[in-house]
Every structure is written in C-alpha cells, then in structure tokens.
C-alpha atoms as a PDB file:
ATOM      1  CA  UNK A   1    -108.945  48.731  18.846  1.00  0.00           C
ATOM      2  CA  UNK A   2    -105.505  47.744  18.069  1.00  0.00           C
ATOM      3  CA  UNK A   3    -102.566  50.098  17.956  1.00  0.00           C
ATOM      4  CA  UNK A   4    -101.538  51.742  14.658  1.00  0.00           C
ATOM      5  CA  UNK A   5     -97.581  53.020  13.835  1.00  0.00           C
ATOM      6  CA  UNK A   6     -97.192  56.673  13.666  1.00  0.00           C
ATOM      7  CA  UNK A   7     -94.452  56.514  11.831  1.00  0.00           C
ATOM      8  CA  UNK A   8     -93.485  54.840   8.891  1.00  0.00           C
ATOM      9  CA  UNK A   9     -90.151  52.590   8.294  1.00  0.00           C
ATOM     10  CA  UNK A  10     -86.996  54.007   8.180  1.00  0.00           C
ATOM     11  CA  UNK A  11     -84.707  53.698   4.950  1.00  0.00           C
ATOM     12  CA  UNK A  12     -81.891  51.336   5.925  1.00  0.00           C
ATOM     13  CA  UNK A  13     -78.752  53.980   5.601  1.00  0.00           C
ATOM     14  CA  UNK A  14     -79.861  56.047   8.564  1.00  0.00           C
ATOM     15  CA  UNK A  15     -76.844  57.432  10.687  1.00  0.00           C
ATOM     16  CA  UNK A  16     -76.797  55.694  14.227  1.00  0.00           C
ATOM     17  CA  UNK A  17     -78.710  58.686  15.635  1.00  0.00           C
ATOM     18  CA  UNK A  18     -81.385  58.124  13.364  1.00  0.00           C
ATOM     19  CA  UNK A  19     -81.281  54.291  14.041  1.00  0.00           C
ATOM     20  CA  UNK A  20     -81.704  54.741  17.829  1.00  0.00           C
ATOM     21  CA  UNK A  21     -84.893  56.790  17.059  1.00  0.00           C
ATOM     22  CA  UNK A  22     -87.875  54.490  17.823  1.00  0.00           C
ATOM     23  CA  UNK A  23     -91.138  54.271  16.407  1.00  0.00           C
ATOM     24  CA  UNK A  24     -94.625  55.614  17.887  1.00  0.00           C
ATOM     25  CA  UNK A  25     -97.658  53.902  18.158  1.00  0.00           C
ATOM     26  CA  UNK A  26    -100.886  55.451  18.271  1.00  0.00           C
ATOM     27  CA  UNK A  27    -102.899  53.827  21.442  1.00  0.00           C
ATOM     28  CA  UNK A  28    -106.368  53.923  23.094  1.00  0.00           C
ATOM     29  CA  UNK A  29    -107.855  53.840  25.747  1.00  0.00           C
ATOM     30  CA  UNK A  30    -108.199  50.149  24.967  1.00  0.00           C
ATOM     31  CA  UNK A  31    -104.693  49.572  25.445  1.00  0.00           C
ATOM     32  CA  UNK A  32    -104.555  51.471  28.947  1.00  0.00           C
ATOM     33  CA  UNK A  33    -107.583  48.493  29.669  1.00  0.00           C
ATOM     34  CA  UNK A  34    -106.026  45.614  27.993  1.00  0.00           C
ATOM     35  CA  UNK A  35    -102.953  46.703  30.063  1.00  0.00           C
ATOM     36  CA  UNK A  36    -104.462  47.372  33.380  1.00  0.00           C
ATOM     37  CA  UNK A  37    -105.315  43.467  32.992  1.00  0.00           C
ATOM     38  CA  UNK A  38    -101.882  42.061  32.132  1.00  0.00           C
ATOM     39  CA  UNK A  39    -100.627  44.166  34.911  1.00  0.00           C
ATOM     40  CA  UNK A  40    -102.705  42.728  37.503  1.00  0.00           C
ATOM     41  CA  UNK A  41    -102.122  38.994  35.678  1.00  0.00           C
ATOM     42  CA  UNK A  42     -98.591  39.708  36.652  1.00  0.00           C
ATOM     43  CA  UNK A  43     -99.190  40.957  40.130  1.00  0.00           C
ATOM     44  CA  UNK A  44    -101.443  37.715  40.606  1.00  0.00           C
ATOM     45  CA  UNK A  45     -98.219  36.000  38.743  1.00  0.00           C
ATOM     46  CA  UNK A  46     -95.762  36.884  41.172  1.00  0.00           C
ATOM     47  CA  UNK A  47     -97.605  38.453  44.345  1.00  0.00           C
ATOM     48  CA  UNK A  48     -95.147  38.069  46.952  1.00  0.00           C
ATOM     49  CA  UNK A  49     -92.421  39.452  44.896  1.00  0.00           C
ATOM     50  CA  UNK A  50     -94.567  41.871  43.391  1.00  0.00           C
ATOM     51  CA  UNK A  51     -95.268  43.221  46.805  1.00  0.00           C
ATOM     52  CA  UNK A  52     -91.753  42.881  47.893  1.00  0.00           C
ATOM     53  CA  UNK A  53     -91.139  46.502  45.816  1.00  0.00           C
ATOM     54  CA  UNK A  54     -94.766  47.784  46.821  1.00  0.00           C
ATOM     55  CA  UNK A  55     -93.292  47.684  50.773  1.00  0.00           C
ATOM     56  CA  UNK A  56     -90.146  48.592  49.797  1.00  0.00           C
ATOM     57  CA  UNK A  57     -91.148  51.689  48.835  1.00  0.00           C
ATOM     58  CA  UNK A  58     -93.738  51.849  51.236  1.00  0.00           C
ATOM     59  CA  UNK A  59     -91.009  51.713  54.074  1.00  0.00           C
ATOM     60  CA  UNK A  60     -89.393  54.636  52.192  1.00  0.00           C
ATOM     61  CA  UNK A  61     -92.180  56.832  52.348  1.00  0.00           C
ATOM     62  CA  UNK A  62     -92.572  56.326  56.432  1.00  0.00           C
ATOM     63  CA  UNK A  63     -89.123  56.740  56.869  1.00  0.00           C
ATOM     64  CA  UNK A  64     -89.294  59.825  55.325  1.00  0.00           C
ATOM     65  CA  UNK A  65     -91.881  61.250  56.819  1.00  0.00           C
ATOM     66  CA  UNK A  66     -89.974  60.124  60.136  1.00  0.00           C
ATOM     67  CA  UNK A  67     -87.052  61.605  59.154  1.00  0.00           C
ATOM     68  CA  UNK A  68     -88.722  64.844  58.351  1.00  0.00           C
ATOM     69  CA  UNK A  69     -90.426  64.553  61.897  1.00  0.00           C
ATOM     70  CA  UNK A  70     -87.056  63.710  63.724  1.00  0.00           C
ATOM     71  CA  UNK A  71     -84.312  66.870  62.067  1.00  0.00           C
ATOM     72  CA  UNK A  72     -88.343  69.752  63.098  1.00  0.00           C
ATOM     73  CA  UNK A  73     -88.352  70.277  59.177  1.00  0.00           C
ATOM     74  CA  UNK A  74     -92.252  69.961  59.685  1.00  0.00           C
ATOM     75  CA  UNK A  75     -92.902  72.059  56.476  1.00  0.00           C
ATOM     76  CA  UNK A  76     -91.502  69.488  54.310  1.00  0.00           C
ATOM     77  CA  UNK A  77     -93.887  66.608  55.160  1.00  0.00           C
ATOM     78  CA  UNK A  78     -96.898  67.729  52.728  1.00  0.00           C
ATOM     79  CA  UNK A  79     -94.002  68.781  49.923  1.00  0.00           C
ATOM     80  CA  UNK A  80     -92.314  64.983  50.447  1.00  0.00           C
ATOM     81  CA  UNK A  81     -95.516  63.366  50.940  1.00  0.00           C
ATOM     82  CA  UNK A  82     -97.132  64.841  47.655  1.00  0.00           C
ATOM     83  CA  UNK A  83     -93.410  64.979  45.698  1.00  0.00           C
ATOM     84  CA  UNK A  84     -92.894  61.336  46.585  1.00  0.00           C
ATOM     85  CA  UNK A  85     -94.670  59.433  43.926  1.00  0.00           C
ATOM     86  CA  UNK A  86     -92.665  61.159  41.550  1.00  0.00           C
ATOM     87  CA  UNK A  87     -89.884  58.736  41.977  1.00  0.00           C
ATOM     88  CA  UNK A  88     -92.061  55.769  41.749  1.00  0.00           C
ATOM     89  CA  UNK A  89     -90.818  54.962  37.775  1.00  0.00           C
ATOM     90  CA  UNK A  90     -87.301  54.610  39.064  1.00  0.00           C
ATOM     91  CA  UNK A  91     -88.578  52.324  41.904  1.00  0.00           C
ATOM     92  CA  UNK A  92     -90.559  50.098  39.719  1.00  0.00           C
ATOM     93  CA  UNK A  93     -87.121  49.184  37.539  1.00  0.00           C
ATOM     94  CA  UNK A  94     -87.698  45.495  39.150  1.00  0.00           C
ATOM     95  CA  UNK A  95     -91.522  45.379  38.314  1.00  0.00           C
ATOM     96  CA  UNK A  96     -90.318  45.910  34.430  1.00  0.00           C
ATOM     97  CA  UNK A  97     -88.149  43.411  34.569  1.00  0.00           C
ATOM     98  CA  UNK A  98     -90.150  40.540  36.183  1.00  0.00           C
ATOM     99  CA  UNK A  99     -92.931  41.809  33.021  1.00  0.00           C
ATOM    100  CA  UNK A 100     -90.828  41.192  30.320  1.00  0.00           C
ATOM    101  CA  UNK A 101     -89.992  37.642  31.985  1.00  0.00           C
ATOM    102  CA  UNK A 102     -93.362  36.904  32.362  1.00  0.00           C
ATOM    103  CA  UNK A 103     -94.075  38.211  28.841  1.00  0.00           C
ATOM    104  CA  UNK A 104     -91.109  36.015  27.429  1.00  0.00           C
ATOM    105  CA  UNK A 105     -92.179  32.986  29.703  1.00  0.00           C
ATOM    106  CA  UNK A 106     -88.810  32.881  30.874  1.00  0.00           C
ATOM    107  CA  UNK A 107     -88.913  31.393  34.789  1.00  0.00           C
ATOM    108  CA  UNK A 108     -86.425  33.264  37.237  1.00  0.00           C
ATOM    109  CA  UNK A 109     -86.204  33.949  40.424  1.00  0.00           C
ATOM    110  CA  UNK A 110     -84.572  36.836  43.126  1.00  0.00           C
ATOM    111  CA  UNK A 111     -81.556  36.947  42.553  1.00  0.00           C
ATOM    112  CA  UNK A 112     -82.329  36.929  38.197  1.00  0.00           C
ATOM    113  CA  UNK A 113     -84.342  40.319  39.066  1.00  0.00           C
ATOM    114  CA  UNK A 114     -81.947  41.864  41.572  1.00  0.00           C
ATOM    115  CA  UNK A 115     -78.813  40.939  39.275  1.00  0.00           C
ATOM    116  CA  UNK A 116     -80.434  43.072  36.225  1.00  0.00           C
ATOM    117  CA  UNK A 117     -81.652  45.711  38.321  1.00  0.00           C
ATOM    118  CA  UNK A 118     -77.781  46.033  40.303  1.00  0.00           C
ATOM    119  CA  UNK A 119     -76.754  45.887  36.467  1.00  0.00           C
ATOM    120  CA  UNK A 120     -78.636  49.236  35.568  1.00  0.00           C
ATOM    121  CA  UNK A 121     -75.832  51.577  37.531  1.00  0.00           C
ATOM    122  CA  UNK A 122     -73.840  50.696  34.470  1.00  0.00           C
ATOM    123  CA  UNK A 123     -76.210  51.660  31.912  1.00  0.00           C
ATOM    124  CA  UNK A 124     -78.151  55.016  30.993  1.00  0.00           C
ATOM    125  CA  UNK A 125     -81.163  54.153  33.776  1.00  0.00           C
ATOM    126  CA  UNK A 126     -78.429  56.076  36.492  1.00  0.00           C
ATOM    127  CA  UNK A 127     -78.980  59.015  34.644  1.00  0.00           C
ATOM    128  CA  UNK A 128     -82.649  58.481  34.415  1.00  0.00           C
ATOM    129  CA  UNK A 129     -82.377  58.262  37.929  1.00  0.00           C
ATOM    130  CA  UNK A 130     -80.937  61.697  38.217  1.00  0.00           C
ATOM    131  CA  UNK A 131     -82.814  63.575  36.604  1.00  0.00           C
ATOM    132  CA  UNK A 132     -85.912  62.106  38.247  1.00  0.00           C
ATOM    133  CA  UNK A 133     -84.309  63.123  41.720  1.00  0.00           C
ATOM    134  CA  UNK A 134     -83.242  66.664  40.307  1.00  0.00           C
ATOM    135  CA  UNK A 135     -87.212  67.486  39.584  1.00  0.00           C
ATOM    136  CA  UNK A 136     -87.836  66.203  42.973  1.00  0.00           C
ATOM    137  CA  UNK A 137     -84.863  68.622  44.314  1.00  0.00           C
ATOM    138  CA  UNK A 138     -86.920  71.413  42.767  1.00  0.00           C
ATOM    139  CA  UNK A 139     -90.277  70.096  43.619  1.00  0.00           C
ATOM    140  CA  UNK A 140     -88.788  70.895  47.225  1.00  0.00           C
ATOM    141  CA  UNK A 141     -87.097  73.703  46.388  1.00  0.00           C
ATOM    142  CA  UNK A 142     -89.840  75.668  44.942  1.00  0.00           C
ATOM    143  CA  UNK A 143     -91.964  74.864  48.164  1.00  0.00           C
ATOM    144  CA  UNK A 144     -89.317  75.860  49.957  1.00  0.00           C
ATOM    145  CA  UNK A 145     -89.129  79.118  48.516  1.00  0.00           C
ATOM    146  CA  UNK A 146     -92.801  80.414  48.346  1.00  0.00           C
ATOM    147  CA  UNK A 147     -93.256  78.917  51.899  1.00  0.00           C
ATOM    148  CA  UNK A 148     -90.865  81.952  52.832  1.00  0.00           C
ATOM    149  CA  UNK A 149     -92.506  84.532  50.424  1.00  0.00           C
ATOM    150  CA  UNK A 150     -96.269  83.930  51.017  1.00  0.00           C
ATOM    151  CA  UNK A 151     -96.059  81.735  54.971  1.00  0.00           C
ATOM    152  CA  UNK A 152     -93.425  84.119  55.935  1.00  0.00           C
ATOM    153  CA  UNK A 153     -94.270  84.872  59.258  1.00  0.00           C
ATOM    154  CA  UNK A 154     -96.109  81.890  60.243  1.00  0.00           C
ATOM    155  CA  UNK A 155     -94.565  79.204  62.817  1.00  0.00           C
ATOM    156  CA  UNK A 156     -94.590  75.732  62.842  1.00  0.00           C
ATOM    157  CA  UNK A 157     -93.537  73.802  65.697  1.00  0.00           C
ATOM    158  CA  UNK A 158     -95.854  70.758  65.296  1.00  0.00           C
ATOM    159  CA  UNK A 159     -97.628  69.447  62.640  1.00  0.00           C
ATOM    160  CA  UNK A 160    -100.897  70.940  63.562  1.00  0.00           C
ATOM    161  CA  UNK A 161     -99.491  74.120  63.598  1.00  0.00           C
ATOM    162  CA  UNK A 162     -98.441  73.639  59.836  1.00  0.00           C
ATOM    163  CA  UNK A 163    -101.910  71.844  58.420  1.00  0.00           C
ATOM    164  CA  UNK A 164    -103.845  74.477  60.375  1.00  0.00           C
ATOM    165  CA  UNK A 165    -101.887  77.598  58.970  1.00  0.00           C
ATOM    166  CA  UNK A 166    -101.973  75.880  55.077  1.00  0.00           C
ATOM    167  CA  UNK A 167    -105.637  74.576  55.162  1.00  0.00           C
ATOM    168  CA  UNK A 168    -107.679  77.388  57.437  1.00  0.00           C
ATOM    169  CA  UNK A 169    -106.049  80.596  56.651  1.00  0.00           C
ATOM    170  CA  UNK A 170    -106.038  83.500  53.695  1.00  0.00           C
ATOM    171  CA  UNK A 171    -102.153  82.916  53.051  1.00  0.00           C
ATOM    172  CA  UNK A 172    -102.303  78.995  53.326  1.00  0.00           C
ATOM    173  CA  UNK A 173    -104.922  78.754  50.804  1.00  0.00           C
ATOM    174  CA  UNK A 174    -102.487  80.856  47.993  1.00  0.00           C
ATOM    175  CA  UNK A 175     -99.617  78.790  49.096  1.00  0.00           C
ATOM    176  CA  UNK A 176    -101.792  75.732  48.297  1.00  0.00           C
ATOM    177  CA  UNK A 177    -103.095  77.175  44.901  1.00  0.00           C
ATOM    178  CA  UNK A 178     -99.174  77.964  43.574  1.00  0.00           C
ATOM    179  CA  UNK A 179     -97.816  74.526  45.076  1.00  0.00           C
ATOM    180  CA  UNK A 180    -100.187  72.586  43.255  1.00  0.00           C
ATOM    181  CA  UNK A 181     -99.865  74.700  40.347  1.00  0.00           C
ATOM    182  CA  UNK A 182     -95.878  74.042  40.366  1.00  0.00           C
ATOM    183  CA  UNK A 183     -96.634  70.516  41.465  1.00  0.00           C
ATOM    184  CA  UNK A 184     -98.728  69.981  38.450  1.00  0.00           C
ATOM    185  CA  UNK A 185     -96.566  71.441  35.878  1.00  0.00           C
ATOM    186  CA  UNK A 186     -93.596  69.419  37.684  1.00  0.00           C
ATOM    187  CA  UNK A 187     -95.161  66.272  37.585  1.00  0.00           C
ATOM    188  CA  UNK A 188     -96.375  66.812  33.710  1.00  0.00           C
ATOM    189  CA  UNK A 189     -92.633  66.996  32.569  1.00  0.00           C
ATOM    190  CA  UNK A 190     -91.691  64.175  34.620  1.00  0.00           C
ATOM    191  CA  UNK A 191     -94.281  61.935  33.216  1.00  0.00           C
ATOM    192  CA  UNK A 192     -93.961  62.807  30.163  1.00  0.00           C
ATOM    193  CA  UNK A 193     -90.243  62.065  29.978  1.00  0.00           C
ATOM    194  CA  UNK A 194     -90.313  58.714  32.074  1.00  0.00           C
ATOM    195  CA  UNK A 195     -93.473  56.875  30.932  1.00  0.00           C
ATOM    196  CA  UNK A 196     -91.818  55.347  28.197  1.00  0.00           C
ATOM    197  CA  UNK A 197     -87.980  56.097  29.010  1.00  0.00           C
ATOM    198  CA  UNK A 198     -87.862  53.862  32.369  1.00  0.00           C
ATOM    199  CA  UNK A 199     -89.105  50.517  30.848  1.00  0.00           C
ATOM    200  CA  UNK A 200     -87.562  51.152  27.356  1.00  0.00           C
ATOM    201  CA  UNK A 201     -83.643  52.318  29.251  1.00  0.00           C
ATOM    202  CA  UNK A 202     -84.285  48.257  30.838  1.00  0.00           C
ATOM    203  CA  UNK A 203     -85.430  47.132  27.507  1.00  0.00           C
ATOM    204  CA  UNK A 204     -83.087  47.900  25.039  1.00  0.00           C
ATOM    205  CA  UNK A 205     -79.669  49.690  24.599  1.00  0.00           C
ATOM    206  CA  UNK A 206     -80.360  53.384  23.737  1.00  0.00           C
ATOM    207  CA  UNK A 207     -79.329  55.911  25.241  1.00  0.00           C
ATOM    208  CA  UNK A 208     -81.577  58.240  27.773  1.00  0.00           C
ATOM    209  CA  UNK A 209     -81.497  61.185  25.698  1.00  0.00           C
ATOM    210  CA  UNK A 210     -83.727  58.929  22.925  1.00  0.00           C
ATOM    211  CA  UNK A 211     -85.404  57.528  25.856  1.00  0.00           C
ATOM    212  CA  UNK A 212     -86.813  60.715  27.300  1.00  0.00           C
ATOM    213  CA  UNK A 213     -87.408  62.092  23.553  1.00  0.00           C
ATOM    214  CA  UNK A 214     -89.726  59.005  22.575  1.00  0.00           C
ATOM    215  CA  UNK A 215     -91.644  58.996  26.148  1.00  0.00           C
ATOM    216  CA  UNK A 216     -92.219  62.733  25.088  1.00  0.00           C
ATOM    217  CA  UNK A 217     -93.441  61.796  21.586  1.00  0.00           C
ATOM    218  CA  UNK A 218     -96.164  59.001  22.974  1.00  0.00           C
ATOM    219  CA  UNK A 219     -97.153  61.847  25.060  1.00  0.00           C
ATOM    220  CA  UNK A 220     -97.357  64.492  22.439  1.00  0.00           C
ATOM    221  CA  UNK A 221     -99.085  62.110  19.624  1.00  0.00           C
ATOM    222  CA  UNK A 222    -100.999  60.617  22.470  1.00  0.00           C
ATOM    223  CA  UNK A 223    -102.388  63.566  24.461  1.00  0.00           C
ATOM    224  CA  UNK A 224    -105.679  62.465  25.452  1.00  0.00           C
ATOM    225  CA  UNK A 225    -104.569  58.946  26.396  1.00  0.00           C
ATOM    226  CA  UNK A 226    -101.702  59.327  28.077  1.00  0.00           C
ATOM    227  CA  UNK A 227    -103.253  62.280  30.146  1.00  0.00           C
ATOM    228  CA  UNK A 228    -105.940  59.661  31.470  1.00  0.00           C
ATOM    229  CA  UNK A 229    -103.065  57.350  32.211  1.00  0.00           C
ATOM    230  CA  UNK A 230    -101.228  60.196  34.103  1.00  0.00           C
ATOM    231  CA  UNK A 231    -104.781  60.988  35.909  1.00  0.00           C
ATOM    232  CA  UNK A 232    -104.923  57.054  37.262  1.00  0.00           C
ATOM    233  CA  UNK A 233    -101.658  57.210  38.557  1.00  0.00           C
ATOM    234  CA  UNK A 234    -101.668  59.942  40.370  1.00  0.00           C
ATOM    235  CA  UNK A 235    -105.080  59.461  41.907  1.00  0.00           C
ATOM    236  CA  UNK A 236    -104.201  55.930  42.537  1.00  0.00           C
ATOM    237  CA  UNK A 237    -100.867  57.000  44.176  1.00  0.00           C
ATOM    238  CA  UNK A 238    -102.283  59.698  45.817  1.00  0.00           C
ATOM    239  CA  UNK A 239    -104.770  57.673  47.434  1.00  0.00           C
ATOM    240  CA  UNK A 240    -102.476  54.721  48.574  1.00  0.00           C
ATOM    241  CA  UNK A 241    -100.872  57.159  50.723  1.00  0.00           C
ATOM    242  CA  UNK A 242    -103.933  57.861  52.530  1.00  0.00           C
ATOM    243  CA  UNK A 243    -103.450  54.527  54.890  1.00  0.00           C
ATOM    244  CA  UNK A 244     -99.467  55.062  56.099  1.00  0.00           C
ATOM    245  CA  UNK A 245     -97.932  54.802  52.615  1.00  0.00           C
ATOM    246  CA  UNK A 246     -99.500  50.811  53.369  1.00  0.00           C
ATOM    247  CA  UNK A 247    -101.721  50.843  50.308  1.00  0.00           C
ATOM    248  CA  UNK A 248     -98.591  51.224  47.888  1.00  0.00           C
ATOM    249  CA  UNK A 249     -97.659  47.539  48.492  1.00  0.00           C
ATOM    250  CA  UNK A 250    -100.803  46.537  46.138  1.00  0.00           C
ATOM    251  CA  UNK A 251    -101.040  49.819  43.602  1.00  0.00           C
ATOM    252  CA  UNK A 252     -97.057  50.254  42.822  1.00  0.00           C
ATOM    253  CA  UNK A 253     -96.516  46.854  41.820  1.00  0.00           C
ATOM    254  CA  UNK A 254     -99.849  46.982  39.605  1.00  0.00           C
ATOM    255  CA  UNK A 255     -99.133  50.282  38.065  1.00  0.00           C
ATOM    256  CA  UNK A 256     -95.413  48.996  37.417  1.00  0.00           C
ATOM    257  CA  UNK A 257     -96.677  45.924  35.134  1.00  0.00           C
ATOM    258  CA  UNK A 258     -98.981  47.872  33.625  1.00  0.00           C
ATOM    259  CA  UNK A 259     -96.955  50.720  32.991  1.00  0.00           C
ATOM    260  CA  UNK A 260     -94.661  48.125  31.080  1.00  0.00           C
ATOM    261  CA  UNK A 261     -97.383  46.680  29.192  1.00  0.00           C
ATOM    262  CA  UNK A 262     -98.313  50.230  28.019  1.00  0.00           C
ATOM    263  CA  UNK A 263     -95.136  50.566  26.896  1.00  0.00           C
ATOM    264  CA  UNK A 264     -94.791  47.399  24.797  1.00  0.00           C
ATOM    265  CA  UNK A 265     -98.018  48.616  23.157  1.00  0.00           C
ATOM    266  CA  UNK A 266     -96.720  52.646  22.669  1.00  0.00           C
ATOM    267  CA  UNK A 267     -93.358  51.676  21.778  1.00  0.00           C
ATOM    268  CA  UNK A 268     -93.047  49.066  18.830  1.00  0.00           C
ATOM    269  CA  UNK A 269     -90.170  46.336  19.400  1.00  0.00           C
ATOM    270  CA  UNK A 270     -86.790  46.359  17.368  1.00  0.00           C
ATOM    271  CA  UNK A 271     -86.057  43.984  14.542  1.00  0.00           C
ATOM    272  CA  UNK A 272     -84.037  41.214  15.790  1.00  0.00           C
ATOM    273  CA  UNK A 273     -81.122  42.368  14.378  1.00  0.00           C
ATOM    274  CA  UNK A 274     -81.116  45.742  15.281  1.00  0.00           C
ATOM    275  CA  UNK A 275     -78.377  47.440  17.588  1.00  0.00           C
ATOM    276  CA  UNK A 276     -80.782  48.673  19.460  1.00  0.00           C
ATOM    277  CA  UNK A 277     -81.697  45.188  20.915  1.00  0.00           C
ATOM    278  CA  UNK A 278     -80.916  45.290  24.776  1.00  0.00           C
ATOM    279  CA  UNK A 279     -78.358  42.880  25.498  1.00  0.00           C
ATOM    280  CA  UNK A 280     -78.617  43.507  28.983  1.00  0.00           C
ATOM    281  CA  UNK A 281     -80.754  40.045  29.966  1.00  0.00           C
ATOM    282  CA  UNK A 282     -78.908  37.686  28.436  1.00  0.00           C
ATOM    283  CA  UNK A 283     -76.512  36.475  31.080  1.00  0.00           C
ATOM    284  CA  UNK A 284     -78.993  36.625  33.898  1.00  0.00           C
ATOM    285  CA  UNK A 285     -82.146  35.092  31.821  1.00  0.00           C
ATOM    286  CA  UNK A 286     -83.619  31.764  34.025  1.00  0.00           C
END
C-alpha cells in the first residue's frame, strides 16, 4: 500500500520557520517490508563497508564492557550493555550516507563517506549527538541511583556476585522491574526523536529542533507502525549482543539502510528549489 501525505501543501508566503516544517507521510507496515529489503540490497551492495560500521561499533561495545571490568564498576555492565544500543542512530550516520548514494546511483568510495560524515561536526547532527549521549547519561544515572535505594546493601566484587543478587533475589527482581520500566520509557523518547531526525539532519539543511519535532510527528501519526519498527530494533539489537557484541557487524548496518529507507518513505523530499535542500553532498559526491 503506498504512502499517503498527512499534510497538505503549504501556501508559498510561509515564514522560514514554517518553511523548515516538513511534511508527514502516513506508512504501513508495507513500507517497514519494502524497506527491510532495500536495506539488505544495500548491505549486499556494499558488504565490506557496510560491516566496516557493524565492527566498529561492535569493538565499542567490548571495550566498554572491558573498561567497565578494568576501573571494578561491575554494576554498570548490564546498565551499558542494555543502554548501549541507544546510541546506535548516531553510529549509523555513515550507513545513511552510503543509502542515499546508492539511492542516487552515485559511485563513491571511503574517503566520499568519511569526508561527509567528518563534515557533520559542523552541522546540527553534533547536537543530535548530544542529546542522544545526555539520555544515555541518565539511562546510567537513574540505574545508578535505584541501585543505591533498592541493592543498597548488596556487594559486588565480581560479576557473579552482581547477576546473582539482580536475577535470584526479592530486591534484584524490583530493581529489574523499575530499570526496565525507566529503560523503556527512556528508549521511547529517544526513538521517537531520532528515527527520522538522524537521516533527515544528513539529508537536508534544517535545523535539529525541526528534526526531532518531525521524527516525533511520524511517531505520533504513525503509532502502530513505528512501535513495530521500534519492537524489531530493539529485539534485533538486543539479540546481536547475545554473541560478544559480534552479531552487530550484520544487524547495525541492515537496520541503518533500512532505517534510511523508512525515512525516505515517512518523510516526503523537498522541492528542488527549496532552502531546505541539503547542500552538504555536493562537494564530496563521486
């Protein structure tokens, strides 16, 4: 079923707020399909490079949990581990890009891909960036805290010690129940202000303010939809992490082209000579 536009065309003598405010398809569950399939055409596209960001950020995730390991802060390895594929939009900046190339038929290479993604730092994605790492602050945070009201007197030298005092006793079960209660409400107002935002900050210039705002509004007039997109990413994600962080070298890449394709499909494109038409690819297209 093809995509119809929520909203209808705006008179021409807007004010440049109104201008920047994009239009809203209404999608299916079709389009999460038809995109799940140009997502893994792209991966098949590019599979080595594709992969390249899948290990990247598989690497990340085991240093991490290494890290964690190496300063005692045991406590924090189910809090990073779970909190972590909450910064995968951010990551997948480079999986956009080589999309829209595809999508365009435009060839490049490395350095075309990591030239527009060193270009983002001067654009609004760095502050897309931050607020993705400030819910992740308070992902921790939170944990943190009701670790010390509910697990107060518990110790946890070793990592045993931890999963046995969270999984197998009275007070680890209620800090499980709130944690994933936070986590859930956490990770709902993350998605819904990145799903769109990230591949539309690297598409055209607006700024992230209208960026979160229309990722919100495919949410909102997309409920069911975008909640069983939310639902394969996190049990996809979830599950990669199962084998060492490994199986994120296949499912990040995939869920990165299709979360672009998604977007092209939520998010109709600007006329051609609109001033909201990124500029941002035109000195490093191949």
């Amino acid at each position: 079923m093809p995509s119809k536009t929520a909203d209808s065309t705006p008179p021409e003598d807007l004010t440049p707020q109104q201008q920047d405010r994009a239009d809203v398809n209404t999608i299916t569950v079709d389009d999460i399909t038809a995109s799940l399939k140009a997502g893994f055409s792209d991966f098949l596209a590019r599979p080595v490079m594709s992969g390249f960001f899948g290990l990247f950020y598989a690497v990340f995730g085991i240093l991490l949990v290494w890290v964690m390991v190496w300063l005692g802060k045991i406590w924090m390895i189910i809090p990073a581990i779970v909190g972590f594929p909450l910064i995968a939009p951010f990551a997948a900046a480079g999986l956009y890009e080589m999309s829209r190339r595809l999508q365009n038929r435009e060839d490049f290479g490395w350095s075309e891909i990591l030239t527009v993604m060193a270009n983002q730092r001067k654009r609004e994605m760095g502050w897309m960036a931050f607020v993705t790492l400030f819910i992740f602050w308070v992902w921790v945070y939170q944990i943190r805290l009701w670790l010390a009201i509910i697990l107060q007197d518990a110790s946890f030298s070793d990592l045993d010690g931890f999963l046995n005092t969270v999984f197998f006793t009275p007070q680890g079960w209620t800090f499980l129940a709130v944690g994933t209660a936070i986590g859930a409400f956490l990770s709902a107002v993350l998605f819904s202000t990145t799903v769109v935002a990230m591949p539309m900050l690297l598409d055209r210039e607006t700024n992230f303010v209208s960026a979160m705002l229309t990722s919100i509004r495919v949410v909102t007039e997309n409920p069911v939809v975008m909640l069983s997109w939310a639902a394969i990413i996190s049990v996809t994600m979830l599950l990669s992490l199962v084998p060492a962080f490994l199986g994120l070298i296949f499912t990040l890449p995939i869920l990165g082209h299709t979360t672009w394709h998604l977007y092209q499909r939520a998010v109709p494109p600007v006329a051609a000579n609109s001033p909201a038409v990124s500029t941002n690819h035109a000195s490093s297209a191949g």
